[in-house]
PDB file of N, CA and C in Angstrom:
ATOM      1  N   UNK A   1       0.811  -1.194   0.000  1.00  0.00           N
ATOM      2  CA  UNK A   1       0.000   0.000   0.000  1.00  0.00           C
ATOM      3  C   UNK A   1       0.859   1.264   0.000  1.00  0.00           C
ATOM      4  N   UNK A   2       2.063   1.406   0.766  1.00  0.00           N
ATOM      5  CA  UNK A   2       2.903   2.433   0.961  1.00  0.00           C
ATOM      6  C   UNK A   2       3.731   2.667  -0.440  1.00  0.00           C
ATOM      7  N   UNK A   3       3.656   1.488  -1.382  1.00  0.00           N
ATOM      8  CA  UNK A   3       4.359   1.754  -2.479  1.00  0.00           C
ATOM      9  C   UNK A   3       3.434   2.736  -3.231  1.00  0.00           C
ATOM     10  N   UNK A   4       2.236   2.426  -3.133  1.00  0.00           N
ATOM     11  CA  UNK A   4       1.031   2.888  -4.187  1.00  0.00           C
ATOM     12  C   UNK A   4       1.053   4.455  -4.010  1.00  0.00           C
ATOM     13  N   UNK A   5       1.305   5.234  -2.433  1.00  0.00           N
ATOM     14  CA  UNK A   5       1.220   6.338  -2.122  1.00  0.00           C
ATOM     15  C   UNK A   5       2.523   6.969  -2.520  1.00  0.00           C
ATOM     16  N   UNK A   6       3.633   6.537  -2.374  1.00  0.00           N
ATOM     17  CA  UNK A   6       5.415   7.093  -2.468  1.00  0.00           C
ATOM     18  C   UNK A   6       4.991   7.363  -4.378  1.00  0.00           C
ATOM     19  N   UNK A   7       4.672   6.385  -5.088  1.00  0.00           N
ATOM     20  CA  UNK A   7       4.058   6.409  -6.716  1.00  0.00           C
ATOM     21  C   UNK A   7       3.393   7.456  -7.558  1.00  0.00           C
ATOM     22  N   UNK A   8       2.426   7.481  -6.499  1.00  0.00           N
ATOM     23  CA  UNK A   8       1.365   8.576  -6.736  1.00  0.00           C
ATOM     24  C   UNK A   8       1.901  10.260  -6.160  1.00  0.00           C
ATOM     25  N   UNK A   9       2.579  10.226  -4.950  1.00  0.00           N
ATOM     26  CA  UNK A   9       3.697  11.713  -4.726  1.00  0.00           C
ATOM     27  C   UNK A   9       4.718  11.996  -6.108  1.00  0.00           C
ATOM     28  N   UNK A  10       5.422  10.839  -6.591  1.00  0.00           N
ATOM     29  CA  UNK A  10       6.362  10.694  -7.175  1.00  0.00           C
ATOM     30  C   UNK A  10       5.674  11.234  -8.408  1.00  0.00           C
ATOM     31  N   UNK A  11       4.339  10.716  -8.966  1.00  0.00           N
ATOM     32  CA  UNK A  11       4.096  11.545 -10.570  1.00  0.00           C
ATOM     33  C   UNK A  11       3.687  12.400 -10.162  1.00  0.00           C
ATOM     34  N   UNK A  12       2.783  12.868  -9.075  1.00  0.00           N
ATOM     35  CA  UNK A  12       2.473  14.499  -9.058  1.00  0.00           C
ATOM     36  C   UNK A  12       3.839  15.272  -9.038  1.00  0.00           C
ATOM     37  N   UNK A  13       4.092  14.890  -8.719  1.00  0.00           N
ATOM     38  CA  UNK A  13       5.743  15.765  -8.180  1.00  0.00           C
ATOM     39  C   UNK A  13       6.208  16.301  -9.912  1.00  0.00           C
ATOM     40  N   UNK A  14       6.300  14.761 -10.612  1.00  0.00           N
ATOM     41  CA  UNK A  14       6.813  14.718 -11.806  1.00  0.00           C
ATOM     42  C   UNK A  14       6.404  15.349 -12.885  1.00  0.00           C
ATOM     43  N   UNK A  15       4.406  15.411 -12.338  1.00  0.00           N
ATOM     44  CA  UNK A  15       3.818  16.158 -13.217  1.00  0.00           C
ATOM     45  C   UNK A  15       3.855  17.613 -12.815  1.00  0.00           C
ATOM     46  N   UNK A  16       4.273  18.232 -11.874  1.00  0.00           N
ATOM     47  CA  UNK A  16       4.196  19.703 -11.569  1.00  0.00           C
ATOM     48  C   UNK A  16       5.078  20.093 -12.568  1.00  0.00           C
ATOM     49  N   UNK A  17       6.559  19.163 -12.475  1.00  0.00           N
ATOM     50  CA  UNK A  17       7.726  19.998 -12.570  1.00  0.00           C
ATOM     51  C   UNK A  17       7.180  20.075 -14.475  1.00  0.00           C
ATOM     52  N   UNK A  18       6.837  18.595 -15.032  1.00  0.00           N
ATOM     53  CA  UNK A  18       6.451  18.782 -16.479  1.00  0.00           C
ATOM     54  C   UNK A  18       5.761  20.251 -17.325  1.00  0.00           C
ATOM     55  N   UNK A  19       4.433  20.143 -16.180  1.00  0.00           N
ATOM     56  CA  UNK A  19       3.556  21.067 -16.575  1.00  0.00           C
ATOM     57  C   UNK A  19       4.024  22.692 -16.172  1.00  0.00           C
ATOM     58  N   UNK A  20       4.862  22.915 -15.357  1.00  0.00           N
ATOM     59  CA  UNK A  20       5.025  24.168 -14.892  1.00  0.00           C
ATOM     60  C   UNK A  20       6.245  24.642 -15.917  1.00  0.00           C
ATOM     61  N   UNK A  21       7.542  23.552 -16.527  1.00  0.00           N
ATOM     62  CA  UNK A  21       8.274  23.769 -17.148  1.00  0.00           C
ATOM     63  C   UNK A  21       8.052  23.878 -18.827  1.00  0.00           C
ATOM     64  N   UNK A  22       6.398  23.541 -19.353  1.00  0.00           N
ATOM     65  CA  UNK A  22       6.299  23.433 -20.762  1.00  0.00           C
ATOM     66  C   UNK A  22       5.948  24.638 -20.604  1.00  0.00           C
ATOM     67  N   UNK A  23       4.902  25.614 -19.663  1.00  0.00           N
ATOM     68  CA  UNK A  23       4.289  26.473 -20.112  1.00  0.00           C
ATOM     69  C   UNK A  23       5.252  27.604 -19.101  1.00  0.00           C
ATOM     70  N   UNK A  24       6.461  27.574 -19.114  1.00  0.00           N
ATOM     71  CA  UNK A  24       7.236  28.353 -18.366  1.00  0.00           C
ATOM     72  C   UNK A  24       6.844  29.853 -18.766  1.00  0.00           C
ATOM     73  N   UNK A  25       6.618  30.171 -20.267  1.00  0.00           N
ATOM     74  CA  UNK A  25       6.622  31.352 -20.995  1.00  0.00           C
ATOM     75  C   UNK A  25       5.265  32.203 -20.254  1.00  0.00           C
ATOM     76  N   UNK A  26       4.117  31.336 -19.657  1.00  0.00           N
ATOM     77  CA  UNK A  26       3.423  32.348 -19.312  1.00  0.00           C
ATOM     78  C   UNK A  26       3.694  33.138 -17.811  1.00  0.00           C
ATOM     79  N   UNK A  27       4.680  32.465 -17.400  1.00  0.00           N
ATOM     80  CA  UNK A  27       4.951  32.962 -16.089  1.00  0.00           C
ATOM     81  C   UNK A  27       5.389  34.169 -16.444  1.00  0.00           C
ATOM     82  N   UNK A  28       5.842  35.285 -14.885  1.00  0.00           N
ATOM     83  CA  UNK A  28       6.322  36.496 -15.063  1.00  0.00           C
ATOM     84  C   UNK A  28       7.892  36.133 -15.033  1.00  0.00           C
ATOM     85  N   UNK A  29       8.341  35.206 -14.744  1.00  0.00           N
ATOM     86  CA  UNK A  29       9.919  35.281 -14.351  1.00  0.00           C
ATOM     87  C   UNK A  29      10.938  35.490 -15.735  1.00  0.00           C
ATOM     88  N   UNK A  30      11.986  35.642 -15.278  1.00  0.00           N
ATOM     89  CA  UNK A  30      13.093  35.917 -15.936  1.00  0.00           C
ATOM     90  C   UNK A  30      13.124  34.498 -17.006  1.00  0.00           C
ATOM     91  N   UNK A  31      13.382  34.569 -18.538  1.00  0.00           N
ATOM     92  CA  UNK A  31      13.333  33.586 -19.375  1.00  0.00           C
ATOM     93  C   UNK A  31      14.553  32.874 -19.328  1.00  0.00           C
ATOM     94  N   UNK A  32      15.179  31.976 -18.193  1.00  0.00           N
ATOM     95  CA  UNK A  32      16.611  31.966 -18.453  1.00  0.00           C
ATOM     96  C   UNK A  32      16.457  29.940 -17.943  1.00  0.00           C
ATOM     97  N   UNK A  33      16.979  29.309 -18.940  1.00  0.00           N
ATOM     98  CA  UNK A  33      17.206  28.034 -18.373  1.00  0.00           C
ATOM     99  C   UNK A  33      17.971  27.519 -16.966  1.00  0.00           C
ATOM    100  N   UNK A  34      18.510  28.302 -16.173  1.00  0.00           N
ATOM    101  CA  UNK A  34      19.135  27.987 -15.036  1.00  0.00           C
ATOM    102  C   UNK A  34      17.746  28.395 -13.914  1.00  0.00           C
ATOM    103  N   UNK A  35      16.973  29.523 -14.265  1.00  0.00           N
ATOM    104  CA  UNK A  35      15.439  29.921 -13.708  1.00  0.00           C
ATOM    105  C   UNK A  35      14.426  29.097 -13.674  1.00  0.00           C
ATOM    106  N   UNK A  36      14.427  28.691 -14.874  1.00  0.00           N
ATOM    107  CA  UNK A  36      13.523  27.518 -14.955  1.00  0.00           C
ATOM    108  C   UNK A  36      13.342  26.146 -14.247  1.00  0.00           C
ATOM    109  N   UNK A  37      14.638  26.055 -14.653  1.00  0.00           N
ATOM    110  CA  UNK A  37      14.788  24.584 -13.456  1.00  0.00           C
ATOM    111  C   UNK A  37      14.705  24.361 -12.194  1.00  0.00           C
ATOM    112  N   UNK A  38      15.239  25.656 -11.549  1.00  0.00           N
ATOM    113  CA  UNK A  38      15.116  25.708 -10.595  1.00  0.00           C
ATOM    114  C   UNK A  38      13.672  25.933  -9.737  1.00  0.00           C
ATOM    115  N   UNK A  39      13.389  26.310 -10.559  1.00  0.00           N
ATOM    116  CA  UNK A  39      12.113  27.042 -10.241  1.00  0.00           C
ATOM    117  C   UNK A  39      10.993  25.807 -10.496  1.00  0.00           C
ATOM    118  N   UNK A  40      11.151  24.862 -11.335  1.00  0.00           N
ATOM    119  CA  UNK A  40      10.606  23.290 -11.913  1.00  0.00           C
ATOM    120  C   UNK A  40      10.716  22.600 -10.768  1.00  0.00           C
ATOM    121  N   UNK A  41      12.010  22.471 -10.273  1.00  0.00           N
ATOM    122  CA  UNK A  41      12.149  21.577  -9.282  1.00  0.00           C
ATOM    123  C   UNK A  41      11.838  21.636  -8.043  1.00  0.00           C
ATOM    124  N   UNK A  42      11.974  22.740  -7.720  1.00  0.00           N
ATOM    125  CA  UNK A  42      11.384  23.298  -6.287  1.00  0.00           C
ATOM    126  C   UNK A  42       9.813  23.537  -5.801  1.00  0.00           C
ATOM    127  N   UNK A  43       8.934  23.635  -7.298  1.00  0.00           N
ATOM    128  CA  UNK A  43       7.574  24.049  -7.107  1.00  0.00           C
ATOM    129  C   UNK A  43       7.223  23.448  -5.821  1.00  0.00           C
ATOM    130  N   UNK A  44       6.445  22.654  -5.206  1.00  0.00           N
ATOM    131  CA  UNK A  44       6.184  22.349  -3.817  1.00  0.00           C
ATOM    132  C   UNK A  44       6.466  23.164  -2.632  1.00  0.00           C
ATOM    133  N   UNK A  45       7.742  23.503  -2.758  1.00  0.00           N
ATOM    134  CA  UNK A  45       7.911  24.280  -1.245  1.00  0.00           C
ATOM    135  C   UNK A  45       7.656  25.894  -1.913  1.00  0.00           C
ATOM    136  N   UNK A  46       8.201  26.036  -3.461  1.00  0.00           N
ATOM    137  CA  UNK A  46       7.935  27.317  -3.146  1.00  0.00           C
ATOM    138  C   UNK A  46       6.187  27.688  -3.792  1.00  0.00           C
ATOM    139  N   UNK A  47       5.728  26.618  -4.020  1.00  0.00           N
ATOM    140  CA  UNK A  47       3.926  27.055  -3.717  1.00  0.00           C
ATOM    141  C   UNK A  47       3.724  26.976  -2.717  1.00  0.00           C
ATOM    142  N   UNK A  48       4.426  26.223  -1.454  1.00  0.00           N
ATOM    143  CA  UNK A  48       3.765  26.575  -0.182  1.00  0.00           C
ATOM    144  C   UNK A  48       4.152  28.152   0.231  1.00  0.00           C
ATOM    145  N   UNK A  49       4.837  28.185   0.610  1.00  0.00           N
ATOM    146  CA  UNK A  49       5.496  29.784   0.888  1.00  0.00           C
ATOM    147  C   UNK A  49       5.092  30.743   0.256  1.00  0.00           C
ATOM    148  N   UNK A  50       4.749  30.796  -1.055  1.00  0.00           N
ATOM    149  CA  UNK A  50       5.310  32.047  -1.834  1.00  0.00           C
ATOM    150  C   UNK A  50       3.836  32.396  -2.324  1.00  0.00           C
ATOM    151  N   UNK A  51       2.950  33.375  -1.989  1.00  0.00           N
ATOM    152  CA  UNK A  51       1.579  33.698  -3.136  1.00  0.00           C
ATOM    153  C   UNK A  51       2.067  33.744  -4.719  1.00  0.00           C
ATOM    154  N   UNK A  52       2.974  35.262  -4.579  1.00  0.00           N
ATOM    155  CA  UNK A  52       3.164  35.161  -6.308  1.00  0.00           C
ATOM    156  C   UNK A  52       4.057  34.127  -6.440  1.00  0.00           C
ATOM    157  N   UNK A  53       4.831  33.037  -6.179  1.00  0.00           N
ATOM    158  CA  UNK A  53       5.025  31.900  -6.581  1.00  0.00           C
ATOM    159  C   UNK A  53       3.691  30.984  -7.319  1.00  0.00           C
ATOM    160  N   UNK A  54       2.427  30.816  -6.601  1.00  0.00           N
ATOM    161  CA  UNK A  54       1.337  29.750  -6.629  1.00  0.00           C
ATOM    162  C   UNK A  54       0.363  30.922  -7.897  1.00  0.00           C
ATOM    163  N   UNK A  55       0.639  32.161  -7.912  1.00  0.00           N
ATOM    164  CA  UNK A  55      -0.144  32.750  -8.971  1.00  0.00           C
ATOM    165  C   UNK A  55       0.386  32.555 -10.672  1.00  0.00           C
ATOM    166  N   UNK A  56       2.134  32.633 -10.667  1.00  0.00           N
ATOM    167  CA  UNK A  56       2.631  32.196 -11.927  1.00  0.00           C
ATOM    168  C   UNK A  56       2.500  30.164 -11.882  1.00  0.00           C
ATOM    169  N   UNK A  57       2.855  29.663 -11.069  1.00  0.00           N
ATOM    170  CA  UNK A  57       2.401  28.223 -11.049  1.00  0.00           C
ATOM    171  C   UNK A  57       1.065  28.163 -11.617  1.00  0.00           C
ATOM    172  N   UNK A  58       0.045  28.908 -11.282  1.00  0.00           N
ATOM    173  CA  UNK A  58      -1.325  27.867 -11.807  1.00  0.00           C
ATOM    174  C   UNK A  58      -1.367  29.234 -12.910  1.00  0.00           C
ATOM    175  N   UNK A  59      -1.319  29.749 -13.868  1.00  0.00           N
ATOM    176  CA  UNK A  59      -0.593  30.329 -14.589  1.00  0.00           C
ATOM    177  C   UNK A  59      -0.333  29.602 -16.238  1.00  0.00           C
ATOM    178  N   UNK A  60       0.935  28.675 -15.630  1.00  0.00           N
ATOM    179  CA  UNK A  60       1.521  27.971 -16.166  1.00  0.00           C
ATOM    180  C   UNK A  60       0.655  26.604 -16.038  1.00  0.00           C
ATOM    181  N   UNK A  61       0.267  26.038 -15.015  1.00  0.00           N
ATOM    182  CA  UNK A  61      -0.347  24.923 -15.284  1.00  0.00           C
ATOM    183  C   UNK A  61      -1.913  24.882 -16.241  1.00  0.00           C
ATOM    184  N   UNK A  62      -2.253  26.608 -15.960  1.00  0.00           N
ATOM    185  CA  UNK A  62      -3.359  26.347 -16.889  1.00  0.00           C
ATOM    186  C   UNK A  62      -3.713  26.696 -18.683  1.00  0.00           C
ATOM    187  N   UNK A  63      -2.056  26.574 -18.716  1.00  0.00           N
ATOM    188  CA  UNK A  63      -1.663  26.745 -20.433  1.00  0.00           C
ATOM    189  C   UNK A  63      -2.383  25.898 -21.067  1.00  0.00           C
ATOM    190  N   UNK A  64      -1.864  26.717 -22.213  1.00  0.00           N
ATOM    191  CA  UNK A  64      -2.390  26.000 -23.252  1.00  0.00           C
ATOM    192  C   UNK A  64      -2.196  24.683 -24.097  1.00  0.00           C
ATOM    193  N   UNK A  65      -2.722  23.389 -24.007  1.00  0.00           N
ATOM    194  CA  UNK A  65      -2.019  22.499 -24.079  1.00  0.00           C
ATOM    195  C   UNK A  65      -3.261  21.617 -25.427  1.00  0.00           C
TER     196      UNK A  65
END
């Protein structure tokens, strides 16, 4: 059962960083590949913390796809 949950963290996780990094362009941030990634990889803590973090995040997640 504990595998099924670690699985299911693991693609959300996977899908943030996907979806937040295709539609990077609608965010406000700086266009720079070292920004991006960082900014991909970290989503979680910095949507907890950050408002305008979670306003360019759903932003980007609600591109155009």
């Amino acid at each position: 059962m504990m595998n099924f949950v670690v699985i299911g963290l693991v693609g959300a996780y996977g899908y943030g960083v996907w979806r937040f990094s295709r539609n990077f362009n609608r965010t406000n941030y700086q266009r720079t590949l070292p920004t991006k990634i960082v900014l991909a990889l970290l989503w979680p803590v910095c949507y907890v913390v950050n408002a305008s973090y979670r306003q360019n995040f759903n932003k980007a997640l609600k591109g155009g796809d």
